[in-house]
PDB file of N, CA and C in Angstrom:
ATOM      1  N   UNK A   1      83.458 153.522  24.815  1.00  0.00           N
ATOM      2  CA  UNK A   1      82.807 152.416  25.500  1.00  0.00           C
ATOM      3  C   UNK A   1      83.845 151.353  25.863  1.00  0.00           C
ATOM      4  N   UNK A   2      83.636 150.826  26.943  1.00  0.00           N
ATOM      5  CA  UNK A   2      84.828 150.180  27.761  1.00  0.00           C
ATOM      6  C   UNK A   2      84.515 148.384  27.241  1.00  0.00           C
ATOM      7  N   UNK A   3      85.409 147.569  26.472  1.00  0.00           N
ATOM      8  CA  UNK A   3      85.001 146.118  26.110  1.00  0.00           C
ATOM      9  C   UNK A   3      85.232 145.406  27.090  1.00  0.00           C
ATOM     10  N   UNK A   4      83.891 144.220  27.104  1.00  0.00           N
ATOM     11  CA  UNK A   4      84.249 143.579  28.437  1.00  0.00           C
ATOM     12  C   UNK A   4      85.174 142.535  28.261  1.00  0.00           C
ATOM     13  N   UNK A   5      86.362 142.241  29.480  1.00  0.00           N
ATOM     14  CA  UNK A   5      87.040 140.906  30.037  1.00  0.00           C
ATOM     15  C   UNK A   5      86.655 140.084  29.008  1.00  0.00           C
ATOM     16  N   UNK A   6      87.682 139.666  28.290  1.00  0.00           N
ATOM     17  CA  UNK A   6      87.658 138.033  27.747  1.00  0.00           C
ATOM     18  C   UNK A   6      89.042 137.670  27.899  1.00  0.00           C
ATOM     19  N   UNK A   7      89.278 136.332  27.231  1.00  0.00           N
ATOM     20  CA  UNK A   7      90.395 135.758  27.522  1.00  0.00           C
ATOM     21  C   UNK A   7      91.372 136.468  26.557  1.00  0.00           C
ATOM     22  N   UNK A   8      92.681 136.248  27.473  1.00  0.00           N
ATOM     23  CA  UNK A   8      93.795 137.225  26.642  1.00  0.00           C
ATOM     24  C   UNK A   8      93.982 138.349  27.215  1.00  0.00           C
ATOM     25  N   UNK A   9      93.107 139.145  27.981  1.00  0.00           N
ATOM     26  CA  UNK A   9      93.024 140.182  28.501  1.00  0.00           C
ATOM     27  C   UNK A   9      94.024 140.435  29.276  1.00  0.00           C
ATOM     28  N   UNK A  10      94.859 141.445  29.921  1.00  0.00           N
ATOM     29  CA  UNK A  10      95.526 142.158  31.038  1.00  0.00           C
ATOM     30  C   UNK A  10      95.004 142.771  32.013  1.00  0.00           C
ATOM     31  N   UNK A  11      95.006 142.535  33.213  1.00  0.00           N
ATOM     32  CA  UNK A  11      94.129 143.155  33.828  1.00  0.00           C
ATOM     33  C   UNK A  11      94.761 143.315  35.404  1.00  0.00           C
ATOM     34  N   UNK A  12      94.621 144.375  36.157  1.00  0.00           N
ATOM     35  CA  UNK A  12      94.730 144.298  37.422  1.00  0.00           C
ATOM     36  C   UNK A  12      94.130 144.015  38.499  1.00  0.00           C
ATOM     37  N   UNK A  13      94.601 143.803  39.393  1.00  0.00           N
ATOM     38  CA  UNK A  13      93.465 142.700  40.097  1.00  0.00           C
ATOM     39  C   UNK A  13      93.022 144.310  41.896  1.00  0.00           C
ATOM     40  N   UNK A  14      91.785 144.489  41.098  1.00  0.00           N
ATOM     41  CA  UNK A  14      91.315 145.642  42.617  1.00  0.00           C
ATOM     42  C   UNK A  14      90.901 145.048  43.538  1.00  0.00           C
ATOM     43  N   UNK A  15      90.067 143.939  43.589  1.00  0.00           N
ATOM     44  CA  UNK A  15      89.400 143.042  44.883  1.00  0.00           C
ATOM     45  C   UNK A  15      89.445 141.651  44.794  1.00  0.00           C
ATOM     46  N   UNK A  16      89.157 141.000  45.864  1.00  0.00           N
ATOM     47  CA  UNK A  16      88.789 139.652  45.955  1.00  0.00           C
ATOM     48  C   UNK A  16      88.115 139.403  46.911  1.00  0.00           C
ATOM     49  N   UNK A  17      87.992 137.624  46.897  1.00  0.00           N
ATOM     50  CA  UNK A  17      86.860 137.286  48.276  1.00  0.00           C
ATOM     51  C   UNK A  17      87.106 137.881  49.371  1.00  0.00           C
ATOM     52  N   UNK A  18      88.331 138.439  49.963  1.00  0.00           N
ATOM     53  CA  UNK A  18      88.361 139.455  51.036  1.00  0.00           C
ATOM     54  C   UNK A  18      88.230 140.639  50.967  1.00  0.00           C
ATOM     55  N   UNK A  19      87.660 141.419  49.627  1.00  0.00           N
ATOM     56  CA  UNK A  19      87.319 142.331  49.479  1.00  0.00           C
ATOM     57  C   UNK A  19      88.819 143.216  48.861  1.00  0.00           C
ATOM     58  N   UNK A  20      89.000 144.194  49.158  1.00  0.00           N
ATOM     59  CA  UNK A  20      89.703 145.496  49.038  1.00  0.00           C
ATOM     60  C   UNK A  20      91.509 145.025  49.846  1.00  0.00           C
ATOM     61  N   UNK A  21      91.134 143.563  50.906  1.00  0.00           N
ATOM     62  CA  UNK A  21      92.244 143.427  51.866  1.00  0.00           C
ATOM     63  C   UNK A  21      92.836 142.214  50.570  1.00  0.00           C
ATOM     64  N   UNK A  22      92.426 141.642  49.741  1.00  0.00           N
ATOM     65  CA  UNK A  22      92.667 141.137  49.065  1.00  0.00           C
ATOM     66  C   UNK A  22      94.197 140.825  48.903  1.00  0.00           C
ATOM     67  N   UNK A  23      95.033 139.756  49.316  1.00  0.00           N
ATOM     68  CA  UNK A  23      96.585 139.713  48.932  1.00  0.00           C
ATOM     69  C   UNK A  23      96.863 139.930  47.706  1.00  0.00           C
ATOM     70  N   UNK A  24      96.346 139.833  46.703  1.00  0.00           N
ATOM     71  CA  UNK A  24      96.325 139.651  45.190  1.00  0.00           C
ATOM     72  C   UNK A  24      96.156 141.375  44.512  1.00  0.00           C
ATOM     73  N   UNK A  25      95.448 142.050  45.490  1.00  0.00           N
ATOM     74  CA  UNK A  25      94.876 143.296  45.367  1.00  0.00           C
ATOM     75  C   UNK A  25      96.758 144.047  44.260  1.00  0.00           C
ATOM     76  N   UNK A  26      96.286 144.870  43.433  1.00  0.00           N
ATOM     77  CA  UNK A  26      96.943 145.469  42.834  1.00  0.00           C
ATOM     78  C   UNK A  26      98.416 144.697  41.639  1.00  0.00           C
ATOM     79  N   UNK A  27      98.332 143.255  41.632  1.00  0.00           N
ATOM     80  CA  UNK A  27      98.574 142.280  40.912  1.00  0.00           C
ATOM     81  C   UNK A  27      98.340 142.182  39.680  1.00  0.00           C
ATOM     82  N   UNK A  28      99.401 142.043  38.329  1.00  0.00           N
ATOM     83  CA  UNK A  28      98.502 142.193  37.448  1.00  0.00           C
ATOM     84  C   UNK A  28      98.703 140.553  36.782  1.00  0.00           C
ATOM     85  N   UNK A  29      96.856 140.187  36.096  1.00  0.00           N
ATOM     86  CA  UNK A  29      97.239 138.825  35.694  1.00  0.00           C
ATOM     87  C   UNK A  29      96.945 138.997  33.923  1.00  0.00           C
ATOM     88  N   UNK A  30      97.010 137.693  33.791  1.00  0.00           N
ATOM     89  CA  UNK A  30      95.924 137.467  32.163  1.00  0.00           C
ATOM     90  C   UNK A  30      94.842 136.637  32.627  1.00  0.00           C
ATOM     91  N   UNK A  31      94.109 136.995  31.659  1.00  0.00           N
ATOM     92  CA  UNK A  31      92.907 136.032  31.454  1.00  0.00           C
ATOM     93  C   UNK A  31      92.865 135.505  30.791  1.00  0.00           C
ATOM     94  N   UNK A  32      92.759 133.760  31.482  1.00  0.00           N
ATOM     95  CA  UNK A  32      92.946 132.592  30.627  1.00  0.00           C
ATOM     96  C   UNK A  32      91.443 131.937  30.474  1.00  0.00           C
ATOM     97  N   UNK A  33      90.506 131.474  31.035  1.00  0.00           N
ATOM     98  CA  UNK A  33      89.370 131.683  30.447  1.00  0.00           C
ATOM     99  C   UNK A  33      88.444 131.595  31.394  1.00  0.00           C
ATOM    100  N   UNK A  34      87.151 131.201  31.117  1.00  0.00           N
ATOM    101  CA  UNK A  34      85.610 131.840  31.355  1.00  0.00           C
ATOM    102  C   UNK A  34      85.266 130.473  32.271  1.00  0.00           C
ATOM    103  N   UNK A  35      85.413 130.590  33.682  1.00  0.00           N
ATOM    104  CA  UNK A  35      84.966 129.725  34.870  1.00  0.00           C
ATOM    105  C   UNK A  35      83.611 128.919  34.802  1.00  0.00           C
ATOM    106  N   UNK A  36      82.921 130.436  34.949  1.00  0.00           N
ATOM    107  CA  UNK A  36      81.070 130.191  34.727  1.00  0.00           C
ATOM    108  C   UNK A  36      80.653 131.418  35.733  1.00  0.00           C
ATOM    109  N   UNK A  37      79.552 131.406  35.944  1.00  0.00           N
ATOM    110  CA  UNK A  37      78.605 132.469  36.550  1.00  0.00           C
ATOM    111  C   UNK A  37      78.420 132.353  37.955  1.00  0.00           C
ATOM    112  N   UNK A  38      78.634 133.017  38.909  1.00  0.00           N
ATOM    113  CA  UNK A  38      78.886 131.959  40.149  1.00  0.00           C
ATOM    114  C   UNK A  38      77.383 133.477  40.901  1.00  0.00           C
ATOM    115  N   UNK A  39      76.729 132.775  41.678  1.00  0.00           N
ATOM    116  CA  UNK A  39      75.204 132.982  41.800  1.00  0.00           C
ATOM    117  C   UNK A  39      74.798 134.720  42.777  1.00  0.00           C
ATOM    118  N   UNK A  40      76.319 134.775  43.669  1.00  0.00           N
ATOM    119  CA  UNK A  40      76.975 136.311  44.159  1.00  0.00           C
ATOM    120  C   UNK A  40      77.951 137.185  43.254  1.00  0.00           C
ATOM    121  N   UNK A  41      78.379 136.266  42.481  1.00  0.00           N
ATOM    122  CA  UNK A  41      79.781 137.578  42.321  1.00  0.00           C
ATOM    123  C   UNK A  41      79.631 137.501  40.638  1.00  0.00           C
ATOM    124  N   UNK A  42      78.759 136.802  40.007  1.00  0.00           N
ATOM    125  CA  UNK A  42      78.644 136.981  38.667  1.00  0.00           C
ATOM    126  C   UNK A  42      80.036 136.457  38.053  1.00  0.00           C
ATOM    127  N   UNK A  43      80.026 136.532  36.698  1.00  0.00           N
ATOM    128  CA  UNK A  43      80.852 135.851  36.030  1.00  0.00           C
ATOM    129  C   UNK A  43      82.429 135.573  36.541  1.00  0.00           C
ATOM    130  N   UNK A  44      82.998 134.486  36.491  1.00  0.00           N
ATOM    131  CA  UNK A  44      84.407 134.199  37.048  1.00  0.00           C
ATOM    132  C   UNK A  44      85.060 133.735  36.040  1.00  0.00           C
ATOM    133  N   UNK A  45      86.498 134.436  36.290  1.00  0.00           N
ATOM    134  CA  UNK A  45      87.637 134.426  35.052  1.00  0.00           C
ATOM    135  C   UNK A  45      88.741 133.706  36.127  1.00  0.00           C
ATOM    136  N   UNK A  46      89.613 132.695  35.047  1.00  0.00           N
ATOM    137  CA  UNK A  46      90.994 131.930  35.526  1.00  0.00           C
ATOM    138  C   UNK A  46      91.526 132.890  35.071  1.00  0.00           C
ATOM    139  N   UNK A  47      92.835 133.276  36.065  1.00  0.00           N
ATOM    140  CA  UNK A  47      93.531 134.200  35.468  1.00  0.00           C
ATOM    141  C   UNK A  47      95.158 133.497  35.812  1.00  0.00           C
ATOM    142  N   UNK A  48      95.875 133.865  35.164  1.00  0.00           N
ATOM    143  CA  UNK A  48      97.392 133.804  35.218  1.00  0.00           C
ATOM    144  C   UNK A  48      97.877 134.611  35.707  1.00  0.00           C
ATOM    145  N   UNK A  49      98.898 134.687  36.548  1.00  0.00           N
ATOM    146  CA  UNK A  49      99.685 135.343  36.776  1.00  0.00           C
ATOM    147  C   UNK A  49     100.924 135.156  37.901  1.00  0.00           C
ATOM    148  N   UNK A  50     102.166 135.842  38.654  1.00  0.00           N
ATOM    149  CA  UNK A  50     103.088 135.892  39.722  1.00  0.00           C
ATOM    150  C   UNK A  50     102.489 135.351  40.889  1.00  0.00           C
ATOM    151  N   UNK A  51     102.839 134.731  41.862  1.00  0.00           N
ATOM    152  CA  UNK A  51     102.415 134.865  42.858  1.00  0.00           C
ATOM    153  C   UNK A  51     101.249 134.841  43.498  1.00  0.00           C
ATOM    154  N   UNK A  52     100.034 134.123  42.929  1.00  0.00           N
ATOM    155  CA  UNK A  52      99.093 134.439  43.448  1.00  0.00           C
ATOM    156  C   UNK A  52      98.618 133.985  44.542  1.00  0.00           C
ATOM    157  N   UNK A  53      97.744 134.058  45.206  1.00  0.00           N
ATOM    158  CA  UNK A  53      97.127 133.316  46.290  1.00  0.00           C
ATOM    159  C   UNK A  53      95.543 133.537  46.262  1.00  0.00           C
ATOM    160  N   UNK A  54      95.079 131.717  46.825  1.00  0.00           N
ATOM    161  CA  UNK A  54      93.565 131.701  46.222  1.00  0.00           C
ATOM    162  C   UNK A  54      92.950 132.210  47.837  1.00  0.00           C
ATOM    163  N   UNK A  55      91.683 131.803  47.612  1.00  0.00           N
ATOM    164  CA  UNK A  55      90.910 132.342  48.817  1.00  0.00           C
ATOM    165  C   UNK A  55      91.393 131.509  50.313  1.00  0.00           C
ATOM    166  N   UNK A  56      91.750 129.927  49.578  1.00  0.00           N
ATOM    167  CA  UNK A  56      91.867 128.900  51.261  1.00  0.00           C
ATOM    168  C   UNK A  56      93.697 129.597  51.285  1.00  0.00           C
ATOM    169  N   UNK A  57      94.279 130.244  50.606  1.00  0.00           N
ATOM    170  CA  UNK A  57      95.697 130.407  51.183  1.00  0.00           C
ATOM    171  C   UNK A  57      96.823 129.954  50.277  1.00  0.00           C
ATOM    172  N   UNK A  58      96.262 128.714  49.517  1.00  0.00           N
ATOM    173  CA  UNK A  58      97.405 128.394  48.437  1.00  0.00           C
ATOM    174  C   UNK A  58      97.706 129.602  47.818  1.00  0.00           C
ATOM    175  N   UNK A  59      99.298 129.383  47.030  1.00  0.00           N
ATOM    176  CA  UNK A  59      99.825 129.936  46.433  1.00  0.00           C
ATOM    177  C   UNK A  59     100.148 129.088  44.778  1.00  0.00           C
ATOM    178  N   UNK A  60     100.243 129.967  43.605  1.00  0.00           N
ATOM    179  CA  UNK A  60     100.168 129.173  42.672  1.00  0.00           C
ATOM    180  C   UNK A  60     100.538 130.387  41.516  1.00  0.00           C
ATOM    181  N   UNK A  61     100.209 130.038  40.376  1.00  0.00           N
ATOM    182  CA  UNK A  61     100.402 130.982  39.060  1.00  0.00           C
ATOM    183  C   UNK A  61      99.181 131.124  38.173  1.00  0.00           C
ATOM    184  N   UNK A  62      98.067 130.441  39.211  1.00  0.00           N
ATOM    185  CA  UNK A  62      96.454 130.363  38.726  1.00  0.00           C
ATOM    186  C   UNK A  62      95.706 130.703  39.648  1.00  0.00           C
ATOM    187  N   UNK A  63      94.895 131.591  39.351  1.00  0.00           N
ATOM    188  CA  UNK A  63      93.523 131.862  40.054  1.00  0.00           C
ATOM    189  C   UNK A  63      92.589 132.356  39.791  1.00  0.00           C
ATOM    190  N   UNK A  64      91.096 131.858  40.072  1.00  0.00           N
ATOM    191  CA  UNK A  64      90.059 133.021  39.991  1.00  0.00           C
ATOM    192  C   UNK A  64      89.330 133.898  40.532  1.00  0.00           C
ATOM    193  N   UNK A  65      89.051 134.893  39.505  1.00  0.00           N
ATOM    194  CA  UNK A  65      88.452 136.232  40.267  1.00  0.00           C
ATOM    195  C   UNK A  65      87.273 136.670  39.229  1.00  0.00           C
ATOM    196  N   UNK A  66      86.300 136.969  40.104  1.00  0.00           N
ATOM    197  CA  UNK A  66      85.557 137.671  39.548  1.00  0.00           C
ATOM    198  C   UNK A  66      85.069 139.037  38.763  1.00  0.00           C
ATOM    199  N   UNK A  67      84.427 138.912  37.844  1.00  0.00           N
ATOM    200  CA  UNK A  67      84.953 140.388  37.158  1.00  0.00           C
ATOM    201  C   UNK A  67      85.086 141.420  37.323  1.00  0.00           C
ATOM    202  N   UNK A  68      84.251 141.469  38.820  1.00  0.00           N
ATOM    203  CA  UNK A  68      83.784 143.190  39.437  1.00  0.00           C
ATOM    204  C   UNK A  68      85.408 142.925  40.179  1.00  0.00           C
ATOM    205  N   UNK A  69      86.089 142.277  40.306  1.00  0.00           N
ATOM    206  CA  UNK A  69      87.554 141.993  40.904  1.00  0.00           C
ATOM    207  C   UNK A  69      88.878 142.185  40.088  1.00  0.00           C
ATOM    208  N   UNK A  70      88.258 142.694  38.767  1.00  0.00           N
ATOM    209  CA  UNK A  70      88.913 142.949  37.576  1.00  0.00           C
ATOM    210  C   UNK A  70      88.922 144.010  37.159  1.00  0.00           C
ATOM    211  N   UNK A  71      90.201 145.179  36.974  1.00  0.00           N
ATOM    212  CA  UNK A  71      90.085 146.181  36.094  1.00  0.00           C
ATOM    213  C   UNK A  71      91.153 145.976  34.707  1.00  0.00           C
ATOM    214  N   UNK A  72      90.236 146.295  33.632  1.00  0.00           N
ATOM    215  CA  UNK A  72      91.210 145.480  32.445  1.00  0.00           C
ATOM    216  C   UNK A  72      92.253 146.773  31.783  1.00  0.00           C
ATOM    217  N   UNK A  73      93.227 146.648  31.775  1.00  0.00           N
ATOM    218  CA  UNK A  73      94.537 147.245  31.388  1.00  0.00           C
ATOM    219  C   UNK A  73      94.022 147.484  29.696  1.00  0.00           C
ATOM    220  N   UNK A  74      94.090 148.590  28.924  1.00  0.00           N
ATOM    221  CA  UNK A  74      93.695 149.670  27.908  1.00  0.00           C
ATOM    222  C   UNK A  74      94.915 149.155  27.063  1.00  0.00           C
ATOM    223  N   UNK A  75      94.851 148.732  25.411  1.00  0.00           N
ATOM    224  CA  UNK A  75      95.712 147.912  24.839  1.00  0.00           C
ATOM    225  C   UNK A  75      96.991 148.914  24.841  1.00  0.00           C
ATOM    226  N   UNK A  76      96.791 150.173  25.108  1.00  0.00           N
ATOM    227  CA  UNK A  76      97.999 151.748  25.019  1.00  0.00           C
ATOM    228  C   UNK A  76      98.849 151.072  26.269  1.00  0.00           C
ATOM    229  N   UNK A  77      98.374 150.507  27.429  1.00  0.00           N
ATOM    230  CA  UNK A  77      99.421 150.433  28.589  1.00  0.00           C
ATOM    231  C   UNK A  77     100.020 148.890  28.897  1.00  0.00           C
ATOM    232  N   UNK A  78      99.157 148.186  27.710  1.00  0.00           N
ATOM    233  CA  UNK A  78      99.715 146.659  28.149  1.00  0.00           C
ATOM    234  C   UNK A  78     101.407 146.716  28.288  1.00  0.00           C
ATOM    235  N   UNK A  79     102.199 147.415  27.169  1.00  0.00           N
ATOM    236  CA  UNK A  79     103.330 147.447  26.697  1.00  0.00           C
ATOM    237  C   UNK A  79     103.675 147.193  28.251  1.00  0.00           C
ATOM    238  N   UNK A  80     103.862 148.321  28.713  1.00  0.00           N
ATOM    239  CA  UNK A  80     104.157 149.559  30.160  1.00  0.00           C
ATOM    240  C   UNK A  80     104.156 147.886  30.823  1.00  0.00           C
ATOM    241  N   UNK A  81     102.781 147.598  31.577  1.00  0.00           N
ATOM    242  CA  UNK A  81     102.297 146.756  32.528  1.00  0.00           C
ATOM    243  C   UNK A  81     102.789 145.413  31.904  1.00  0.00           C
ATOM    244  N   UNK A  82     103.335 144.717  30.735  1.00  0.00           N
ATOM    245  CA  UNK A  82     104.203 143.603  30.812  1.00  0.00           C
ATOM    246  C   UNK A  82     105.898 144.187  31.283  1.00  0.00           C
ATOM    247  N   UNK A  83     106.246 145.192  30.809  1.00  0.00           N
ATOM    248  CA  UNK A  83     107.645 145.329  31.015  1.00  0.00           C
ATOM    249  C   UNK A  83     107.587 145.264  32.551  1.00  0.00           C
ATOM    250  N   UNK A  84     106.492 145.569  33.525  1.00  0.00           N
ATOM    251  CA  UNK A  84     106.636 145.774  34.698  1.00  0.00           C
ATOM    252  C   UNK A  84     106.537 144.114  35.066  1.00  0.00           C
ATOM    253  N   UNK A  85     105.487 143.664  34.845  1.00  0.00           N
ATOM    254  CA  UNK A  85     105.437 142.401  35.204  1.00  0.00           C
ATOM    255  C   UNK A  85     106.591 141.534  35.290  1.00  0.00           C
ATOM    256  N   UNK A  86     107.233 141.745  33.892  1.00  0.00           N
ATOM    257  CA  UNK A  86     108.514 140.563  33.476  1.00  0.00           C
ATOM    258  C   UNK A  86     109.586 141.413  34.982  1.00  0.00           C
ATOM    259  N   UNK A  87     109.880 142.459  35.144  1.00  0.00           N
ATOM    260  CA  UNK A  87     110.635 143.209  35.960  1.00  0.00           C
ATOM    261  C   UNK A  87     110.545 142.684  37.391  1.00  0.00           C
ATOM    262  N   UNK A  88     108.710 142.366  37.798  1.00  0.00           N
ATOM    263  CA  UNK A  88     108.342 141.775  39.388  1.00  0.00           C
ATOM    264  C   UNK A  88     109.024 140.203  38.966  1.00  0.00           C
ATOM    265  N   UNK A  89     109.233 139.799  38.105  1.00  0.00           N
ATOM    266  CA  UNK A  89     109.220 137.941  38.211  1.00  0.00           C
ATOM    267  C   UNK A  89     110.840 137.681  37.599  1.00  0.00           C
ATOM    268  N   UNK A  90     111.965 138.806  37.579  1.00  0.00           N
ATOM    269  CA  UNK A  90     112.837 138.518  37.502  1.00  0.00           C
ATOM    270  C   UNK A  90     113.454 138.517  39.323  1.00  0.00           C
TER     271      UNK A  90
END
């Protein structure tokens, strides 16, 4: 059984408000915490991470996404997916 998104989490980022075209698409962040429930896209997570960019275009090292916008990284591959991370931000 798969545990859901909480904070602390690793996770890659599959969609956003543009769907699938998403700039952020395939990005991996953390989850820093619990937004609130937003009334279409259900629960929203702040996440951390490289490079991101929000929906109006900023760029920053914060953003949120919703959870169906979230696939969470399995504690076996975090190792893997930080060494990669630290690797994109050198």
């Amino acid at each position: 059984m798969n545990e859901p998104i909480k904070a602390g989490d690793l996770c890659v980022v599959v969609s956003g408000a543009f769907g699938t075209d998403s700039p952020n698409k395939g990005k991996i962040v953390t989850v820093r915490s619990l937004k609130g429930d937003h009334s279409e896209h259900g629960r929203i997570w702040q996440c951390a991470g490289n490079g991101l960019t929000s929906e109006y275009g900023g760029s920053g090292m914060f953003a949120d996404f919703a959870v169906s916008w979230l696939r969470k990284i399995p504690p076996t591959q975090k190792k893997d997916s930080e060494k990669r991370e630290k690797d994109l931000a050198a």
